[in-house]
C-alpha atoms as a PDB file:
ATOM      1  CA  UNK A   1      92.150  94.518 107.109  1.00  0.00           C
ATOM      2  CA  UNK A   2      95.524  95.992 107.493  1.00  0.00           C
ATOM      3  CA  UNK A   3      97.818  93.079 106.450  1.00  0.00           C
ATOM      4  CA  UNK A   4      95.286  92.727 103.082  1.00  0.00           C
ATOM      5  CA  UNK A   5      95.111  94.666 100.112  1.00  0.00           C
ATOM      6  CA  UNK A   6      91.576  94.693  99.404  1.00  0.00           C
ATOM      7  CA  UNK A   7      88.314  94.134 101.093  1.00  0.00           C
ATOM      8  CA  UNK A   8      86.448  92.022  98.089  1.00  0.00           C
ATOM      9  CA  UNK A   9      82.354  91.247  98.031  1.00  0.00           C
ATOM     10  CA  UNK A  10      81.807  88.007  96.056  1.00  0.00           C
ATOM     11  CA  UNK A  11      78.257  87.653  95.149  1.00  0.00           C
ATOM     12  CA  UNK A  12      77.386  84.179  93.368  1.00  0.00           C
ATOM     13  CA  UNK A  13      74.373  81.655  93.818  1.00  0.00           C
ATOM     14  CA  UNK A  14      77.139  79.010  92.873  1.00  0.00           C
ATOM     15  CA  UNK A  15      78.724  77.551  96.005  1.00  0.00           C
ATOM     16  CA  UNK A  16      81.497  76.176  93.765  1.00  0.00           C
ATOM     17  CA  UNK A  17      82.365  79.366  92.334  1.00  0.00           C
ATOM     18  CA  UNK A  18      81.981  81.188  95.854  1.00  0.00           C
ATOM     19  CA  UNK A  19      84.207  78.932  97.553  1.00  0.00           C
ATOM     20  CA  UNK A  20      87.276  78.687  94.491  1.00  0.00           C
ATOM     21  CA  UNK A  21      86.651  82.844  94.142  1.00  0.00           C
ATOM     22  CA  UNK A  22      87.264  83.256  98.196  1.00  0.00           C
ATOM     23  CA  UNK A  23      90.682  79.939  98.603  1.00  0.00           C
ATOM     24  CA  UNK A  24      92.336  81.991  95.729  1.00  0.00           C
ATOM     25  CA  UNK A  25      91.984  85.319  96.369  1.00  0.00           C
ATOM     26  CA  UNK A  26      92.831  84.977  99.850  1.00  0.00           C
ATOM     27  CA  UNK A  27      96.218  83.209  98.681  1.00  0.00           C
ATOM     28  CA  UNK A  28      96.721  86.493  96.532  1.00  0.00           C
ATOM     29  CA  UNK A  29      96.230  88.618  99.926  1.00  0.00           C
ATOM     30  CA  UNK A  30      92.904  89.777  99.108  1.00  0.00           C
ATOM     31  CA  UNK A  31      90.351  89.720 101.920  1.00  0.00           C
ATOM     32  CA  UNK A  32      86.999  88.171 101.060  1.00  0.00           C
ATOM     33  CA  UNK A  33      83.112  88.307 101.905  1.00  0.00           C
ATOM     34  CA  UNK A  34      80.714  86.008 100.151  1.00  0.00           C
ATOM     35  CA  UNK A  35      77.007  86.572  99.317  1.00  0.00           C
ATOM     36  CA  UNK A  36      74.812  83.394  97.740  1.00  0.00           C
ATOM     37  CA  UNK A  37      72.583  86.357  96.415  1.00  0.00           C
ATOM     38  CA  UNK A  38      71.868  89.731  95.967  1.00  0.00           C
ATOM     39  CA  UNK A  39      69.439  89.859  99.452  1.00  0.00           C
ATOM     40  CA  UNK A  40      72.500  88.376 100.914  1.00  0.00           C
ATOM     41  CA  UNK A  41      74.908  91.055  99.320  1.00  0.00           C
ATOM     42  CA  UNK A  42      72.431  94.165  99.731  1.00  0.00           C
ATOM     43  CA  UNK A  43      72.926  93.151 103.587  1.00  0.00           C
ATOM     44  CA  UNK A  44      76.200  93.266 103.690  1.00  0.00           C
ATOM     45  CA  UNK A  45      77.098  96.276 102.077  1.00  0.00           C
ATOM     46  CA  UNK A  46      74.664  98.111 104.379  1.00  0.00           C
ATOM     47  CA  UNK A  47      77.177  97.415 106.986  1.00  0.00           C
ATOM     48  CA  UNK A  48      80.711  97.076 105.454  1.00  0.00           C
ATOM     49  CA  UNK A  49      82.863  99.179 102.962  1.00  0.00           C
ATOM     50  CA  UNK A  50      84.186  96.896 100.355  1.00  0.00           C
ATOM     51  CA  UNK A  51      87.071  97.857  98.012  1.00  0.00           C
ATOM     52  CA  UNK A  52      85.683  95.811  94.897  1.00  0.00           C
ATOM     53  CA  UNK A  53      82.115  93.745  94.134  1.00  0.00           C
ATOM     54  CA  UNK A  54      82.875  90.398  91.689  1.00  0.00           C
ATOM     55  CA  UNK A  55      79.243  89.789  90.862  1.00  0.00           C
ATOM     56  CA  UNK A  56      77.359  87.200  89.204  1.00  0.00           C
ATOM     57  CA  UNK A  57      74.557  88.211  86.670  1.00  0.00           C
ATOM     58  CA  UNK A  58      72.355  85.468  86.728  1.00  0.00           C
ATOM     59  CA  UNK A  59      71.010  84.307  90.353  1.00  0.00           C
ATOM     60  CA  UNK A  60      67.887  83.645  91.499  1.00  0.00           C
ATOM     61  CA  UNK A  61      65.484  86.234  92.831  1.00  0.00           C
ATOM     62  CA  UNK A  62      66.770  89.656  91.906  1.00  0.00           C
ATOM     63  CA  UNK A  63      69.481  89.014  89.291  1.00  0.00           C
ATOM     64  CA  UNK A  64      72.936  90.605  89.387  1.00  0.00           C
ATOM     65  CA  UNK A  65      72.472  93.316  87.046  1.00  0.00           C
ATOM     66  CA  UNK A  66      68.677  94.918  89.185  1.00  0.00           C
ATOM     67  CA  UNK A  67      71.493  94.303  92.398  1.00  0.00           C
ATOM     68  CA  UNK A  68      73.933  96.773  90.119  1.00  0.00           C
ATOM     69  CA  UNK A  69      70.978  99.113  89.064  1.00  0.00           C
ATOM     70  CA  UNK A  70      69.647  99.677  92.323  1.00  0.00           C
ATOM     71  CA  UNK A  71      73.056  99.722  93.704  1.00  0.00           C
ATOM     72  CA  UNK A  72      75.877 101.228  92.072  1.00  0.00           C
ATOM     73  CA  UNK A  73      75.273 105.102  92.877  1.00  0.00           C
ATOM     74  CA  UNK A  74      74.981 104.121  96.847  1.00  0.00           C
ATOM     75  CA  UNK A  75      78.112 101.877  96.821  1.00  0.00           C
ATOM     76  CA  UNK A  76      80.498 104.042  94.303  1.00  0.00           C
ATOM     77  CA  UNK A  77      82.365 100.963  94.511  1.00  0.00           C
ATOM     78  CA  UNK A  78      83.743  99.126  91.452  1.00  0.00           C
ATOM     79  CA  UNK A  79      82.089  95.929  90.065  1.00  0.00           C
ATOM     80  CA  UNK A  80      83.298  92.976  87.878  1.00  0.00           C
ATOM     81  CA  UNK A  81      80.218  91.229  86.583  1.00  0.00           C
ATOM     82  CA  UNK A  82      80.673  86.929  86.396  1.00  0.00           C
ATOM     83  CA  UNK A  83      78.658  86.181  83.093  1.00  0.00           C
ATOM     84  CA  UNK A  84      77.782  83.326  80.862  1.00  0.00           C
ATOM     85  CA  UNK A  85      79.552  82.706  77.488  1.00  0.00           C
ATOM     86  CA  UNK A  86      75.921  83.007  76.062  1.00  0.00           C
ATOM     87  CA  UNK A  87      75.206  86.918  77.644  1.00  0.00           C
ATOM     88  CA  UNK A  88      76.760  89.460  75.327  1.00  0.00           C
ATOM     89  CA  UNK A  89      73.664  91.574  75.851  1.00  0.00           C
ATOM     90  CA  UNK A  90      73.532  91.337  79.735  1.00  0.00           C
ATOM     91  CA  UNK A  91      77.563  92.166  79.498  1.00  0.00           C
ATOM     92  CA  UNK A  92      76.549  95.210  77.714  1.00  0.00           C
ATOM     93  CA  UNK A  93      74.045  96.461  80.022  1.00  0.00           C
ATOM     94  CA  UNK A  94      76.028  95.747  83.117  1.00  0.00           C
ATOM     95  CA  UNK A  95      78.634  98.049  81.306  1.00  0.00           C
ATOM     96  CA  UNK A  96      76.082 100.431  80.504  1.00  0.00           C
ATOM     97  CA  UNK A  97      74.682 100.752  84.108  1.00  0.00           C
ATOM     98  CA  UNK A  98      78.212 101.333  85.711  1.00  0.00           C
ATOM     99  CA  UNK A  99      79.934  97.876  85.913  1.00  0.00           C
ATOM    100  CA  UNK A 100      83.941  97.906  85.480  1.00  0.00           C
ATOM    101  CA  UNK A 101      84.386  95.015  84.143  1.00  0.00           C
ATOM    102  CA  UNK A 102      83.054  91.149  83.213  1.00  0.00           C
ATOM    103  CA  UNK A 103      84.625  88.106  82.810  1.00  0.00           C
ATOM    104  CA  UNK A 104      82.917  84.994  80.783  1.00  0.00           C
ATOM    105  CA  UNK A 105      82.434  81.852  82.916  1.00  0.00           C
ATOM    106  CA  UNK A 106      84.366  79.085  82.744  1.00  0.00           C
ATOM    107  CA  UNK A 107      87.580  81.575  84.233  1.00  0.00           C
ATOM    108  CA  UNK A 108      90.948  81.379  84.942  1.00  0.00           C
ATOM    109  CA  UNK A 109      91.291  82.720  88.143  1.00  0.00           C
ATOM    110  CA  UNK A 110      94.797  84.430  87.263  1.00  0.00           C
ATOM    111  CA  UNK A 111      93.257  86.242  84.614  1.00  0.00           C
ATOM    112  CA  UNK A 112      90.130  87.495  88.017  1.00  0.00           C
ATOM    113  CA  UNK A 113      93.413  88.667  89.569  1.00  0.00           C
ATOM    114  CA  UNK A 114      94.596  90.533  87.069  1.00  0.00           C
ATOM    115  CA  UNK A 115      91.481  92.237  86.385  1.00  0.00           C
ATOM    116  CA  UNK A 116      91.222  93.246  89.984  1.00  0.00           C
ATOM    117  CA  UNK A 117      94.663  94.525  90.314  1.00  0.00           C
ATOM    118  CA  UNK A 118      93.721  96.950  86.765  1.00  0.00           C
ATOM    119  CA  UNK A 119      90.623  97.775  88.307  1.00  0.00           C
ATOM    120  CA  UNK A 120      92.382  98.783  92.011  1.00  0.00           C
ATOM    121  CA  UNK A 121      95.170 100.188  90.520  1.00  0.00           C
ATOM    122  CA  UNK A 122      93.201 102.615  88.106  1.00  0.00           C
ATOM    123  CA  UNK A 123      90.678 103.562  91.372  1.00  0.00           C
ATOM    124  CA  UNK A 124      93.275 104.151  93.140  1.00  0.00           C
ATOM    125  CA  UNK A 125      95.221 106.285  91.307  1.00  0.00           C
ATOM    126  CA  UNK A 126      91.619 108.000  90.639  1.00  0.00           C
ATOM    127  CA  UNK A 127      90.679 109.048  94.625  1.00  0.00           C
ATOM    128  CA  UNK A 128      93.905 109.315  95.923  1.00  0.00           C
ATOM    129  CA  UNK A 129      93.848 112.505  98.165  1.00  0.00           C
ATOM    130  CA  UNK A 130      96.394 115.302  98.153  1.00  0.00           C
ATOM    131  CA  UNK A 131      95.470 117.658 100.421  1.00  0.00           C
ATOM    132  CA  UNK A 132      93.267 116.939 103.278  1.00  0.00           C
ATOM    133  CA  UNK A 133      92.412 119.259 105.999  1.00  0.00           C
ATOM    134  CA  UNK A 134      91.358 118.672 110.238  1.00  0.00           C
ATOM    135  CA  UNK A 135      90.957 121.066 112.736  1.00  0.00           C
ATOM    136  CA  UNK A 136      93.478 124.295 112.289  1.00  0.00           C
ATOM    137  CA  UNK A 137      95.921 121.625 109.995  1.00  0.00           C
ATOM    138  CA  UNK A 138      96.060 121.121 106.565  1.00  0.00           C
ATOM    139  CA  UNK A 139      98.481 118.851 104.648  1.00  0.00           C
ATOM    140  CA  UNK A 140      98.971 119.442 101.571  1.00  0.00           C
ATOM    141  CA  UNK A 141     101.042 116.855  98.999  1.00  0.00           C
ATOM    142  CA  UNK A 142     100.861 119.067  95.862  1.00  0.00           C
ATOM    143  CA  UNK A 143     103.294 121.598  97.144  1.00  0.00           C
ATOM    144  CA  UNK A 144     104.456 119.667  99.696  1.00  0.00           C
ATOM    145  CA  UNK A 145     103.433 121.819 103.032  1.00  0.00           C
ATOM    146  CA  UNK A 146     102.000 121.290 105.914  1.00  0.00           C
ATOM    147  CA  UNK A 147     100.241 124.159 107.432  1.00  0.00           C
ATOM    148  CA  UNK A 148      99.565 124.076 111.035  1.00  0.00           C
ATOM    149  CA  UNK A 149      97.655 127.406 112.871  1.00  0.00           C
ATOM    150  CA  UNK A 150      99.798 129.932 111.644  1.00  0.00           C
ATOM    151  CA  UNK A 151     102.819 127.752 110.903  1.00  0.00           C
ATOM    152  CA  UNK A 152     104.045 126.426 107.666  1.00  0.00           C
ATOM    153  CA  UNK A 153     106.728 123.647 107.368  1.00  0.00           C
ATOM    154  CA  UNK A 154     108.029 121.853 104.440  1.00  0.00           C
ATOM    155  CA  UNK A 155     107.168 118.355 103.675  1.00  0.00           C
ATOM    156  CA  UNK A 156     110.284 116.058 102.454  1.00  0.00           C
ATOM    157  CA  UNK A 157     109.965 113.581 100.070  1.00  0.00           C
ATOM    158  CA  UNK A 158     110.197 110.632 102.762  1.00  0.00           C
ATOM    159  CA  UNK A 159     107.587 112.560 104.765  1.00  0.00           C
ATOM    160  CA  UNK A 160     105.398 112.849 101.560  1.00  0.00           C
ATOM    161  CA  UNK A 161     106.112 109.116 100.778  1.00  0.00           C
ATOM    162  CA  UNK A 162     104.468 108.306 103.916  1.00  0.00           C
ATOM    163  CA  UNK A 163     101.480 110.895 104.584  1.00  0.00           C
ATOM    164  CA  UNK A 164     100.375 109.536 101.079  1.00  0.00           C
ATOM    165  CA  UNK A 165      99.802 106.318 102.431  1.00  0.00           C
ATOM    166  CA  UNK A 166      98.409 107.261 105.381  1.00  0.00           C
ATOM    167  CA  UNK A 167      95.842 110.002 104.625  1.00  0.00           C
ATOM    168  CA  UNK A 168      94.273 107.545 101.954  1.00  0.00           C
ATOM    169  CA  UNK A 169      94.176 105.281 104.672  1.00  0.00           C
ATOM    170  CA  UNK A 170      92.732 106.595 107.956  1.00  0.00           C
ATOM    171  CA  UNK A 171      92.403 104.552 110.808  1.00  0.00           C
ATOM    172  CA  UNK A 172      94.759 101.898 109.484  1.00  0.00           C
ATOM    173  CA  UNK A 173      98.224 100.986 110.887  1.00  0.00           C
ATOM    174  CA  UNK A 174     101.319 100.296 109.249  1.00  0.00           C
ATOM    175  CA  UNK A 175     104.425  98.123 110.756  1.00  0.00           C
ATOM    176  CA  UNK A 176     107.710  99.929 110.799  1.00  0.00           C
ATOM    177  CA  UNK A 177     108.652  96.818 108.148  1.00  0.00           C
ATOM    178  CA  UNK A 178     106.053  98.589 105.952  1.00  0.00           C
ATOM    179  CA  UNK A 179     107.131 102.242 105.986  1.00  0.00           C
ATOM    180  CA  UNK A 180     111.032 100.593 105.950  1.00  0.00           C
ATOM    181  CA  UNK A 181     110.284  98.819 102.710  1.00  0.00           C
ATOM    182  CA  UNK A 182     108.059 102.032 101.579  1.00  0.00           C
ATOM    183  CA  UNK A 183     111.125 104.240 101.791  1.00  0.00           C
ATOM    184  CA  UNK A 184     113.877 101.905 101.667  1.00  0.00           C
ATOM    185  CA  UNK A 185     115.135 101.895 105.412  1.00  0.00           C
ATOM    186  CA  UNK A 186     115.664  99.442 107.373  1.00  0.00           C
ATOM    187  CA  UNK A 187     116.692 100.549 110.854  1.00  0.00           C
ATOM    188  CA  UNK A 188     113.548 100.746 112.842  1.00  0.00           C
ATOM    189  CA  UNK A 189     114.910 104.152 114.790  1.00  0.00           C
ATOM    190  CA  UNK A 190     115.618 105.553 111.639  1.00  0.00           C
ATOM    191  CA  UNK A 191     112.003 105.228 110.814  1.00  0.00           C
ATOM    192  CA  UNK A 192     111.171 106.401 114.840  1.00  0.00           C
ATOM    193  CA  UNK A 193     113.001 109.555 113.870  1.00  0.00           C
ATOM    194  CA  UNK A 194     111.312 110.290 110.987  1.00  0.00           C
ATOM    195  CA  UNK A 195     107.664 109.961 112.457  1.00  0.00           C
ATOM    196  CA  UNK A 196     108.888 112.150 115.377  1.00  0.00           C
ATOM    197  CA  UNK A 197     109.836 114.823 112.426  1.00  0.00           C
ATOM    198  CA  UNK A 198     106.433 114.429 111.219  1.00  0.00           C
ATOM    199  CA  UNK A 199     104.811 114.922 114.445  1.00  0.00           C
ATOM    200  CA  UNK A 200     106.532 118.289 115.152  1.00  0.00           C
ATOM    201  CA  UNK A 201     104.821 119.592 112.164  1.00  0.00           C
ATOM    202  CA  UNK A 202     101.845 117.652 112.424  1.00  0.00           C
ATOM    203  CA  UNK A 203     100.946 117.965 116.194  1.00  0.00           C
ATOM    204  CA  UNK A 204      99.805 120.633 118.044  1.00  0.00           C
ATOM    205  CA  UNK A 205     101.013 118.822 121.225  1.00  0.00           C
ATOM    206  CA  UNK A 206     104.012 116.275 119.734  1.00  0.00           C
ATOM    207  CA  UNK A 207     104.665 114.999 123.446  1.00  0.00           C
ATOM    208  CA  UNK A 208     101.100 113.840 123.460  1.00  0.00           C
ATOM    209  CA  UNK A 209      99.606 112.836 119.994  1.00  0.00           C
ATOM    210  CA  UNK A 210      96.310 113.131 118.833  1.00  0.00           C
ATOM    211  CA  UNK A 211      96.349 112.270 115.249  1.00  0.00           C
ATOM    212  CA  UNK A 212      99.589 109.979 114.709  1.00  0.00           C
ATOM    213  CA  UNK A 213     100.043 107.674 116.972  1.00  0.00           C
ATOM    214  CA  UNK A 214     101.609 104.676 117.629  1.00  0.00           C
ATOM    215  CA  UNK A 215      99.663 101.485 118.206  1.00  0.00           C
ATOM    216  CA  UNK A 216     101.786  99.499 120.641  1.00  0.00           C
ATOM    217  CA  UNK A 217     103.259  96.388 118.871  1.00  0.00           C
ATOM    218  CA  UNK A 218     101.468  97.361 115.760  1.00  0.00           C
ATOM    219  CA  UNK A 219     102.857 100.419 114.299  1.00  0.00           C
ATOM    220  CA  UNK A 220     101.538 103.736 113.455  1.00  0.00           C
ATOM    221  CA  UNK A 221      97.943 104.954 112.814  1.00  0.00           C
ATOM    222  CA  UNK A 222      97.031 108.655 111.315  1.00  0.00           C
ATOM    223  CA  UNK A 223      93.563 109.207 112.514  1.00  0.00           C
ATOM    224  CA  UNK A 224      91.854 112.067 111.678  1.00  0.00           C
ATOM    225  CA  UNK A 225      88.315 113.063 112.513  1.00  0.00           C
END
């Protein structure tokens, strides 16, 4: 998922609509999961967390909007409803039960993107941790400190451009092209420097890492417990 910028659930009884959804989303680097129904969604979200659900209201069985009812409090994830010109009603219960957004079918697929990029963008913004603490460390972005045991060191703006990406993203690496273009460097020990910098504060052991590490020929992971 790393080389993505979403994880998307389409859910549509329409094999047409499934397949255009998926070829042009995954040209605008989204990743995508398709459902032909809301059994076949309810499955899948069990078992994976998806960044955004583009859902169609009308499909056969249990229609999109019981899928959203039953669903929406267990997921917390944002929805985009796929409705008929002919549901203005339907639109505003979807809204009404915790759908995002809807877009009337026939749909210009730049105009899905944009949506989902709003939609991201505004969620984003919305759970995007400051402070986070593990074990005796606590890193905190709002007065940029990291406090470590009994230890306090400052966080620079560099350092805080980077522990803002990672922290909101646990578990997932990022190439030293990423953090270059993220801070505007571009020499690769430059950017090795600046992670060992981190690590002194971060670490209770810097020679040997527990929480960022680096994932040989991938980059660097935070993973905290």
């Amino acid at each position: 998922m790393s080389n993505f910028d979403a994880h998307i659930l389409v859910v549509d009884d329409d094999d047409g609509i499934r397949n255009l959804v998926k070829k042009y989303l995954n040209e605008n680097n989204y990743l995508i999961t398709t459902a032909k129904d809301a059994k076949d969604a309810d499955e899948k979200i069990k078992i994976i967390k998806f960044d955004l659900i583009i859902l169609d209201i009308m499909m056969p069985g249990q229609t999109g909007l019981e899928f959203l009812k039953i669903n929406k409090k267990i997921i917390n994830t944002p929805v985009i409803l796929l409705t008929a010109k002919g549901e203005p009603k339907e639109r505003i219960e979807g809204l009404e039960i915790g759908a995002d957004d809807y877009l009337p079918k026939p749909f210009e697929p730049k105009e899905l993107v944009l949506r989902i990029k709003n939609i991201l963008e505004k969620t984003k913004s919305s759970n995007t941790k400051r402070v986070i603490e593990f074990d005796n460390i606590k890193i905190d972005l709002n007065k940029l400190m990291i406090h470590k045991n009994e230890e306090e060191f400052k966080i620079n703006n560099t350092e805080k451009i980077i522990l803002e990406k990672m922290i909101n993203s646990p578990g997932k690496s990022f190439s030293r092209d990423y953090i270059g273009n993220l801070i505007d460097i571009d020499k690769e020990r430059s950017i090795d420097v600046i992670i060992t910098r981190l690590r002194k504060k971060i670490e209770l052991n810097p020679k040997k890492p527990k929480y960022l590490q680096t994932l040989r020929g991938t980059g660097y992971v935070l993973w905290i417990e």
